[in-house]
Protein backbone atom coordinates (compact mmCIF):
# COMPACT_ATOMS: atom_id res chain seq x y z
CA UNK A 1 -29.12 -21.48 -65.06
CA UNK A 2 -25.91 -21.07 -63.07
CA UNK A 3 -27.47 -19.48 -59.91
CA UNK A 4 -29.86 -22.87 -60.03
CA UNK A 5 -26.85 -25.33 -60.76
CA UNK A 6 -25.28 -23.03 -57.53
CA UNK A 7 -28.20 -23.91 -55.79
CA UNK A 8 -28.80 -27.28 -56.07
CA UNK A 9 -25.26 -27.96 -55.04
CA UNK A 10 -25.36 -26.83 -52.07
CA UNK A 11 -28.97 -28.11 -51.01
CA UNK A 12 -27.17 -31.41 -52.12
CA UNK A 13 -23.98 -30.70 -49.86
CA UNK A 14 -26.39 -30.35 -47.07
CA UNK A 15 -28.35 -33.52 -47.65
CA UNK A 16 -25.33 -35.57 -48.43
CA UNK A 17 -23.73 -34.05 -44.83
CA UNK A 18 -26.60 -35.95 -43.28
CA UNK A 19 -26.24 -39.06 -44.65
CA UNK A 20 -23.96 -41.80 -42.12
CA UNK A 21 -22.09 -43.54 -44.78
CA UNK A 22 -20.68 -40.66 -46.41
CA UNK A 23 -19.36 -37.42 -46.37
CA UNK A 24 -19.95 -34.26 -48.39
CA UNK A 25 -18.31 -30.98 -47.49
CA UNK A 26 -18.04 -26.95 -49.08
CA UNK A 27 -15.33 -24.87 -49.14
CA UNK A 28 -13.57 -22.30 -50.79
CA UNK A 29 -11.40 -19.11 -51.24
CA UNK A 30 -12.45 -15.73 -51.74
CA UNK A 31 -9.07 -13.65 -53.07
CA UNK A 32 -9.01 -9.44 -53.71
CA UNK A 33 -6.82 -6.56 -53.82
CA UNK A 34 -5.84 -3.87 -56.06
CA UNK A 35 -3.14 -4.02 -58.70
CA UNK A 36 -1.12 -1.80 -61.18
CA UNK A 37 1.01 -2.58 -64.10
CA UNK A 38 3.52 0.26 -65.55
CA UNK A 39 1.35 2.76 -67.99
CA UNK A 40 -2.03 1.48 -66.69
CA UNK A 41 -4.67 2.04 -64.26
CA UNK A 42 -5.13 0.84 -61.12
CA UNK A 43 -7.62 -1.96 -61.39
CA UNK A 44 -9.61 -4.62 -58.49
CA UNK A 45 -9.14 -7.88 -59.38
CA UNK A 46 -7.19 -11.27 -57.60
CA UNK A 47 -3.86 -12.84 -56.87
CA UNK A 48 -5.43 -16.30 -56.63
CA UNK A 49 -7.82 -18.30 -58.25
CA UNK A 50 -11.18 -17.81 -56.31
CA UNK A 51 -12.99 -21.35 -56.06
CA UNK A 52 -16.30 -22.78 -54.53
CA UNK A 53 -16.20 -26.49 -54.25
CA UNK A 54 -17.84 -29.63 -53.05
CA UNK A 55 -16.39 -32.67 -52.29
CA UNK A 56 -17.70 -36.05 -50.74
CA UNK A 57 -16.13 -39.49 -50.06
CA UNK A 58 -18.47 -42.95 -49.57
CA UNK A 59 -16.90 -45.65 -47.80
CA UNK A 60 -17.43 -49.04 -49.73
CA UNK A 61 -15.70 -51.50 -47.71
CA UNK A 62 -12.56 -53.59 -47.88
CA UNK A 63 -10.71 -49.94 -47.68
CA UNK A 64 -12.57 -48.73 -51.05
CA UNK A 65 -14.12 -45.42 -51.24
CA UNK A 66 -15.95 -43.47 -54.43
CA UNK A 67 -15.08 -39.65 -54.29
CA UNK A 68 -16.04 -36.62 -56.29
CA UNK A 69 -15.18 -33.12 -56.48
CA UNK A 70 -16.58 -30.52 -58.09
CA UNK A 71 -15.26 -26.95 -58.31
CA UNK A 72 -16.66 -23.26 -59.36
CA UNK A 73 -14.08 -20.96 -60.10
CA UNK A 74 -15.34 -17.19 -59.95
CA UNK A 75 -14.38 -13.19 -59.95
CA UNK A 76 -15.84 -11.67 -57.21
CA UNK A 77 -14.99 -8.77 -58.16
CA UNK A 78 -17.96 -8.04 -60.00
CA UNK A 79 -20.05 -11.62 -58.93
CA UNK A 80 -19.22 -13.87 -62.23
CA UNK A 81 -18.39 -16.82 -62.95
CA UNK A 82 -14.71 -16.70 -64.11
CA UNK A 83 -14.08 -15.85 -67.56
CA UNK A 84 -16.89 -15.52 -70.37
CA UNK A 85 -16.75 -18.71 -72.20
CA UNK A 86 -15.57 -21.11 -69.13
CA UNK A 87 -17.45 -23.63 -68.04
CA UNK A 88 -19.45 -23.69 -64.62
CA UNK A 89 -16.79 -26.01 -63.40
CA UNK A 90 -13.75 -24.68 -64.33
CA UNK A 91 -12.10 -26.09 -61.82
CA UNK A 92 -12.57 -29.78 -62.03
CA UNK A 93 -15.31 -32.03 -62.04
CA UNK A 94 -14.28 -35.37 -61.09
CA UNK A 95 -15.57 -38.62 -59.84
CA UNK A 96 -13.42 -41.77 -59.00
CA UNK A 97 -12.28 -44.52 -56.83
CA UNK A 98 -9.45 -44.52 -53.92
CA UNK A 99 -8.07 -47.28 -52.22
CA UNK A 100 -4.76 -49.22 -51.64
CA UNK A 101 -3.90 -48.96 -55.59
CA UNK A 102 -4.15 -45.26 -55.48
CA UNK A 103 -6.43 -42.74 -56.56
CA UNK A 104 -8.36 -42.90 -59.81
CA UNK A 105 -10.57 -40.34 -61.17
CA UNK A 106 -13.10 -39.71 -63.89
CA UNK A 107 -13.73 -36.11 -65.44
CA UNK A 108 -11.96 -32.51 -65.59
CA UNK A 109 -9.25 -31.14 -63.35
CA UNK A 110 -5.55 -29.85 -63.42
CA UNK A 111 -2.86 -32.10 -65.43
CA UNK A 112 -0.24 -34.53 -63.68
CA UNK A 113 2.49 -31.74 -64.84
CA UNK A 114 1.11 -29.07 -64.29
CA UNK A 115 -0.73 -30.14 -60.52
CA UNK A 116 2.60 -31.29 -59.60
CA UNK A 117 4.97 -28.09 -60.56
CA UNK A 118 3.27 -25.77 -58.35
CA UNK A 119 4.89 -27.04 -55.12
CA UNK A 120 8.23 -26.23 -56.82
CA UNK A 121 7.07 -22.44 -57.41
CA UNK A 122 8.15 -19.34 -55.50
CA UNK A 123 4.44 -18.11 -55.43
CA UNK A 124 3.44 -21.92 -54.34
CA UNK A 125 1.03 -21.82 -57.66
CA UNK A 126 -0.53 -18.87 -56.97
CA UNK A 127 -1.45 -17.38 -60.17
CA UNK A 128 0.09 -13.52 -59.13
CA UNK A 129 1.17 -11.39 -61.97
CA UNK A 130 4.47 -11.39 -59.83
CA UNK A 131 4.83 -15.31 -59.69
CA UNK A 132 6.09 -17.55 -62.37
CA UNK A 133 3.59 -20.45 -62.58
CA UNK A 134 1.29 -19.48 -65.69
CA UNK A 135 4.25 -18.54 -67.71
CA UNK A 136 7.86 -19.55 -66.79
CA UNK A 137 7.63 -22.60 -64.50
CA UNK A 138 6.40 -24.05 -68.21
CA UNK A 139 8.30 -22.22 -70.36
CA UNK A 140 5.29 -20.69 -71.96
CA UNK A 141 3.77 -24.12 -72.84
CA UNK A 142 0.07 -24.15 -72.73
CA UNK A 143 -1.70 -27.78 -71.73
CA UNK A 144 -5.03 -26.89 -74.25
CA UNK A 145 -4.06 -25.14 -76.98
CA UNK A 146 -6.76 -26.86 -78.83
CA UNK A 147 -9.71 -25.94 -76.28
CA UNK A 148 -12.17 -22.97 -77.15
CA UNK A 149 -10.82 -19.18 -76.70
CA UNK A 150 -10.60 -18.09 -73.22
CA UNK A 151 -10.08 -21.73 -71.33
CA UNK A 152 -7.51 -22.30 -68.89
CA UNK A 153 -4.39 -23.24 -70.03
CA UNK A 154 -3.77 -26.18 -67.78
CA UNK A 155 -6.70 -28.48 -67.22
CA UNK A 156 -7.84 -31.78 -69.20
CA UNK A 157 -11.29 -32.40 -69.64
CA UNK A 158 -12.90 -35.73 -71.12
CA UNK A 159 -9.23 -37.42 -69.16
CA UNK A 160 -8.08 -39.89 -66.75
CA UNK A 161 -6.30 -39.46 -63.78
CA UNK A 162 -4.11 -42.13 -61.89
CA UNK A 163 -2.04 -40.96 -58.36
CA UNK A 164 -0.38 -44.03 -57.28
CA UNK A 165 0.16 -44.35 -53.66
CA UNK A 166 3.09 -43.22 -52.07
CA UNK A 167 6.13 -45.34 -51.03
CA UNK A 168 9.00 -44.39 -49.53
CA UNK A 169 8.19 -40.66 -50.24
CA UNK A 170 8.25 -41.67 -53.83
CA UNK A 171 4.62 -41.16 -56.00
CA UNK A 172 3.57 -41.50 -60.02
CA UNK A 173 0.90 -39.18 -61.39
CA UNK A 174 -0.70 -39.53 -64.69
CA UNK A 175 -3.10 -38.41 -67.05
CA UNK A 176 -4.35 -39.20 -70.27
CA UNK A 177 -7.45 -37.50 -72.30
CA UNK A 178 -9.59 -38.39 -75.07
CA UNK A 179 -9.55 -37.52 -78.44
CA UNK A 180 -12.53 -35.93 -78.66
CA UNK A 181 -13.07 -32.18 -80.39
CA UNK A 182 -14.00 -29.81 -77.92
CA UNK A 183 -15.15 -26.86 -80.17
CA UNK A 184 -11.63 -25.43 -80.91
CA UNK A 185 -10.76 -22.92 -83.76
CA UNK A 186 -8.61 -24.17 -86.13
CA UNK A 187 -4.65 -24.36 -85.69
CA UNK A 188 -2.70 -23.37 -88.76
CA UNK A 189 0.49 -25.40 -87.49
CA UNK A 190 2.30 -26.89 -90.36
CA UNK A 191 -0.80 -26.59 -92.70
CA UNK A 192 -2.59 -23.61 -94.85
CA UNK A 193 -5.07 -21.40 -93.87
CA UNK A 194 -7.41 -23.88 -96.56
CA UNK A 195 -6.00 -27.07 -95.17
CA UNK A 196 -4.69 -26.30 -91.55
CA UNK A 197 -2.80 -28.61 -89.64
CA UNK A 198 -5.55 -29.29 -86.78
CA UNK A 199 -9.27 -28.09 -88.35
CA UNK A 200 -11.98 -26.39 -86.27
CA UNK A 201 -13.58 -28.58 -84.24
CA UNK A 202 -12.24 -31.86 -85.41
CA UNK A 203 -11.17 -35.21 -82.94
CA UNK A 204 -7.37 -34.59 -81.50
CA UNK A 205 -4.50 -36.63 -83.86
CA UNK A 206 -3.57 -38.80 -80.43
CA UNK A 207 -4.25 -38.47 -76.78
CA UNK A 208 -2.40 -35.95 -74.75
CA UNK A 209 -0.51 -37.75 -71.91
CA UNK A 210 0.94 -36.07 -68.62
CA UNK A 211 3.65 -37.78 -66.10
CA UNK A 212 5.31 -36.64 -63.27
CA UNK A 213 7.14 -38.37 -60.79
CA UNK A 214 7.84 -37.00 -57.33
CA UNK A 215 9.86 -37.78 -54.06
CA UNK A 216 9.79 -36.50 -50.21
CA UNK A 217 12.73 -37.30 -48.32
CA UNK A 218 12.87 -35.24 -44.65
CA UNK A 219 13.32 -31.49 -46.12
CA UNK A 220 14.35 -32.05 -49.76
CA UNK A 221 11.44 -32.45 -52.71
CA UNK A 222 11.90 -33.26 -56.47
CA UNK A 223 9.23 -33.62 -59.53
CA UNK A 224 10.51 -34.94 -62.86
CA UNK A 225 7.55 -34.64 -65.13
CA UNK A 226 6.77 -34.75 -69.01
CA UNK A 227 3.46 -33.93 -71.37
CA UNK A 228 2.41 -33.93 -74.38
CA UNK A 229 -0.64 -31.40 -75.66
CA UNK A 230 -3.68 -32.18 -78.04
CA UNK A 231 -0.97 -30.40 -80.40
CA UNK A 232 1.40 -32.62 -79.95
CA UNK A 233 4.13 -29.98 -78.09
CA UNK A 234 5.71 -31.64 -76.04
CA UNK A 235 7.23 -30.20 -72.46
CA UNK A 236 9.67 -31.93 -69.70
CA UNK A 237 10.70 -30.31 -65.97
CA UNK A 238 12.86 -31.34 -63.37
CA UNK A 239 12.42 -29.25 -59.77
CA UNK A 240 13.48 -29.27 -56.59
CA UNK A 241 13.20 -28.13 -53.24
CA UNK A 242 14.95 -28.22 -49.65
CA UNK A 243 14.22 -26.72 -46.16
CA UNK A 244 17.66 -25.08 -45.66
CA UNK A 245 16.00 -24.05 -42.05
CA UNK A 246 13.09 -24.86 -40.11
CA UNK A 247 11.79 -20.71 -41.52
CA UNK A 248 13.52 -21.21 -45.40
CA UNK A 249 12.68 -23.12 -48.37
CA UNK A 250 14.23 -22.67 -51.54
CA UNK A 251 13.00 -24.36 -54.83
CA UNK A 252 14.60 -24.33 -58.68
CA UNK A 253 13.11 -25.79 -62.05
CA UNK A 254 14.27 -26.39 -65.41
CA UNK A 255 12.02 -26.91 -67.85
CA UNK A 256 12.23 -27.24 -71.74
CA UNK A 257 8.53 -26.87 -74.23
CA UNK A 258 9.23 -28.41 -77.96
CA UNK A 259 6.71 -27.18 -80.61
CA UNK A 260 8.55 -28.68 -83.58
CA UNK A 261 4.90 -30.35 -84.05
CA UNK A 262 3.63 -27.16 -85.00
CA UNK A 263 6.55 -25.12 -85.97
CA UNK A 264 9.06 -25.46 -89.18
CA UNK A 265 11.39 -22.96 -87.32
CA UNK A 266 12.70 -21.77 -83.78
CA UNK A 267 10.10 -24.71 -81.98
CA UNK A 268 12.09 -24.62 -78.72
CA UNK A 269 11.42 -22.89 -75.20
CA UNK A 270 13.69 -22.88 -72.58
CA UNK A 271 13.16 -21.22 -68.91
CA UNK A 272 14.57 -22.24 -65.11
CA UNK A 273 13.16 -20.55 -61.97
CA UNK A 274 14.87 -19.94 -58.90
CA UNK A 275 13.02 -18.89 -55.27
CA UNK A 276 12.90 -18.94 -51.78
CA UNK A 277 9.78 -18.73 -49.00
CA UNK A 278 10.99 -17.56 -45.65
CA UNK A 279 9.11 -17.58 -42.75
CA UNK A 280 9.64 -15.61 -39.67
CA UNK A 281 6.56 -15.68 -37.13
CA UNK A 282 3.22 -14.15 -38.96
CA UNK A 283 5.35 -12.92 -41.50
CA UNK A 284 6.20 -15.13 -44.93
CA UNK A 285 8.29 -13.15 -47.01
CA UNK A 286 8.36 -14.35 -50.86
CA UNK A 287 11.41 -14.21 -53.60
CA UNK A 288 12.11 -15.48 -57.43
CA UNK A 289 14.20 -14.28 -60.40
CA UNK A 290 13.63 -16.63 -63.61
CA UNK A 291 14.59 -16.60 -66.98
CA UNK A 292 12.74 -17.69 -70.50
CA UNK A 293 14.42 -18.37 -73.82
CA UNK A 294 12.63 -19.15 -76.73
CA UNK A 295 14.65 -19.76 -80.29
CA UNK A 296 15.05 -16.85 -82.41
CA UNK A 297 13.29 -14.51 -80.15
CA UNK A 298 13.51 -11.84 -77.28
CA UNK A 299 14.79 -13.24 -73.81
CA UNK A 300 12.55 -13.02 -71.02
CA UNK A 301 13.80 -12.04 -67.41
CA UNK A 302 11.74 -11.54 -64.30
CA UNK A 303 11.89 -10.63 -60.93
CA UNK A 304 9.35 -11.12 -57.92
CA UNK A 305 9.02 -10.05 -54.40
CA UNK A 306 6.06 -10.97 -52.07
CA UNK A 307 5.30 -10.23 -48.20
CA UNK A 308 1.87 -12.14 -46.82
CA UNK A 309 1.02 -11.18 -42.75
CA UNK A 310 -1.21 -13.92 -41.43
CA UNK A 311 -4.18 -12.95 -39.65
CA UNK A 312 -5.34 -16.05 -38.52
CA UNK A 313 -4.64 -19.84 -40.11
CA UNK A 314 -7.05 -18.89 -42.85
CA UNK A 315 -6.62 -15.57 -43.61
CA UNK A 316 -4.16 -13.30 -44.93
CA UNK A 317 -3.05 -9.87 -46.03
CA UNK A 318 -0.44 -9.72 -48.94
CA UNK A 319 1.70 -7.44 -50.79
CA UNK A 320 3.15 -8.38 -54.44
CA UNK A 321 5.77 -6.62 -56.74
CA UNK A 322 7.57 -7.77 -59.78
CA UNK A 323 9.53 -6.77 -62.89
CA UNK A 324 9.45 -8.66 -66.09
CA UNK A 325 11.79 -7.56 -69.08
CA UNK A 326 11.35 -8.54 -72.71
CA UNK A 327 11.28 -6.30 -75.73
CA UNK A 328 10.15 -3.98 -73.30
CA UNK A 329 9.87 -3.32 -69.12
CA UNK A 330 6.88 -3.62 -67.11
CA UNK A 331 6.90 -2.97 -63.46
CA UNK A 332 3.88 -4.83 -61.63
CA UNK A 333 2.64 -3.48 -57.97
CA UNK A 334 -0.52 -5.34 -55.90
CA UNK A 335 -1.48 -5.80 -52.59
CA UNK A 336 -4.79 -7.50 -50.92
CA UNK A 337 -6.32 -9.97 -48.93
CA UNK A 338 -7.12 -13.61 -48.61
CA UNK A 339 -9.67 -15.67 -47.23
CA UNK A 340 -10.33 -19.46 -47.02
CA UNK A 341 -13.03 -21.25 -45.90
């Protein structure tokens, strides 16, 4: 069923390229290397996410335009689609409007936090066991806590998405999702193991909201941002960046996750991440040191180091190694290559 969805898409990118009052384009990454973590083996596998997407823009007039994207996520290390029980597109799948108001958009796709906090990243996003997105950039906070084992941990599906324009460098994201069940197990929180706090299955208590705010201004960035989850934690982060050189950028978030929803005792997270990108020629050299404190339990410290050598605009070869200290050490070691296309 997947290799025919696969299929159809891309006899439909090629039909819609033909078409004069619209567009409809394909791309993608394609991310391996090889990776070790202390006491294990050496295993293939990816730094980045590895996507296949579509996306297409009609004109309407009056400066109006409909636009979709839709967007695979897969390993291909061994030719699957990513993960067991995610969906075909676990990227996003989203359909909207864009015009002078902004953009507005239909469907699945990354929240207003969480699409905004990557630019304020060491790793710019990138998922590597040595970067700090999926874990301390949001203080261990989790966007779908109530979606089925195995999802991602920072999408929205069944939401709305608003990206107002932006003026004078300034820009408001949001996103708000429905309370519908989406096949969840059931979450304990505050209840019994007979009456649980948020049943199997069962419509969401309120809609989960995202915000963040941003602002350009010549080489410094900021991003003040809040959310709330389908169980009801709630997380805020303020960032920042600056081009201390035409070759260096350094970036720094705070962020704070409160699960007192949830959690009689100990519901607050604290973490703040520190970095710097530098840039000399082909070379982009990578650095971040971060911290995570969560009440009542075991501090978490970690440091990264990256290298990438560009080959050409779209490709790249990269080298990744990090150190992350909590009740125990683990030392992490990877290398690879990157492709876009």
């Amino acid at each position: 069923m997947k290799k025919s969805m696969v299929s159809i898409l891309v006899l439909a990118a090629a039909a819609g390229g033909a078409q004069a009052q619209s567009s409809v384009s394909m791309y993608g990454n394609i991310d391996l290397g090889v990776s070790k973590k202390s006491g294990g083996a050496t295993v293939v596998g990816r730094r980045d996410n590895n996507r296949l997407g579509f996306r297409g823009a009609e004109d309407l007039g009056d400066g109006l335009k409909a636009i979709f994207q839709l967007e695979i996520r897969y390993d291909p290390d061994i030719g699957t689609i990513e993960g067991v029980s995610r969906p075909l597109f676990q990227g996003q799948s989203r359909v909207g409007l864009q015009g002078n108001f902004g953009t507005l958009r239909f469907g699945r796709g990354l929240t207003a936090f969480q699409d905004s906090s990557s630019a304020f990243e060491p790793w710019r996003g990138v998922p590597s066991t040595a970067g700090f997105q999926t874990d301390l950039t949001v203080a261990g906070y989790t966007s779908q806590p109530l979606d089925p084992s195995g999802s991602s941990a920072n999408r929205w599906s069944n939401a709305v998405f608003y990206n107002s324009p932006e003026v004078g460098g300034a820009q408001i994201n949001v996103t708000v999702a429905s309370k519908e069940a989406l096949g969840n197990s059931a979450l304990i929180g505050r209840g019994t193991a007979a009456a649980p706090q948020y049943p199997a299955n069962s419509p969401l208590h309120s809609n989960p909201y995202s915000v963040s705010a941003t602002y350009k201004a010549g080489p410094f960035a900021a991003m003040l941002a809040t959310e709330r989850n389908a169980a009801e934690t709630k997380i805020w982060s303020v960032a920042g960046s600056a081009m201390a050189s035409a070759a260096l950028k350094l970036v720094a978030s705070y962020q704070r996750q409160d699960q007192g929803a949830t959690l009689a005792r100990n519901p607050v997270t604290k973490a703040w991440v520190t970095g710097a990108n530098y840039v000399m020629g082909a070379e982009t050299f990578l650095l971040g040191y971060g911290r995570k404190q969560p009440d009542g339990a075991v501090q978490t410290k970690q440091l990264g180091l990256g290298w990438e050598h560009s080959l050409s605009a779209r490709t790249y070869l990269y080298v990744d190694a990090g150190q992350r200290k909590a009740a125990t050490s683990v030392n992490f070691y990877g290398g690879g290559m990157s492709h876009r296309f």
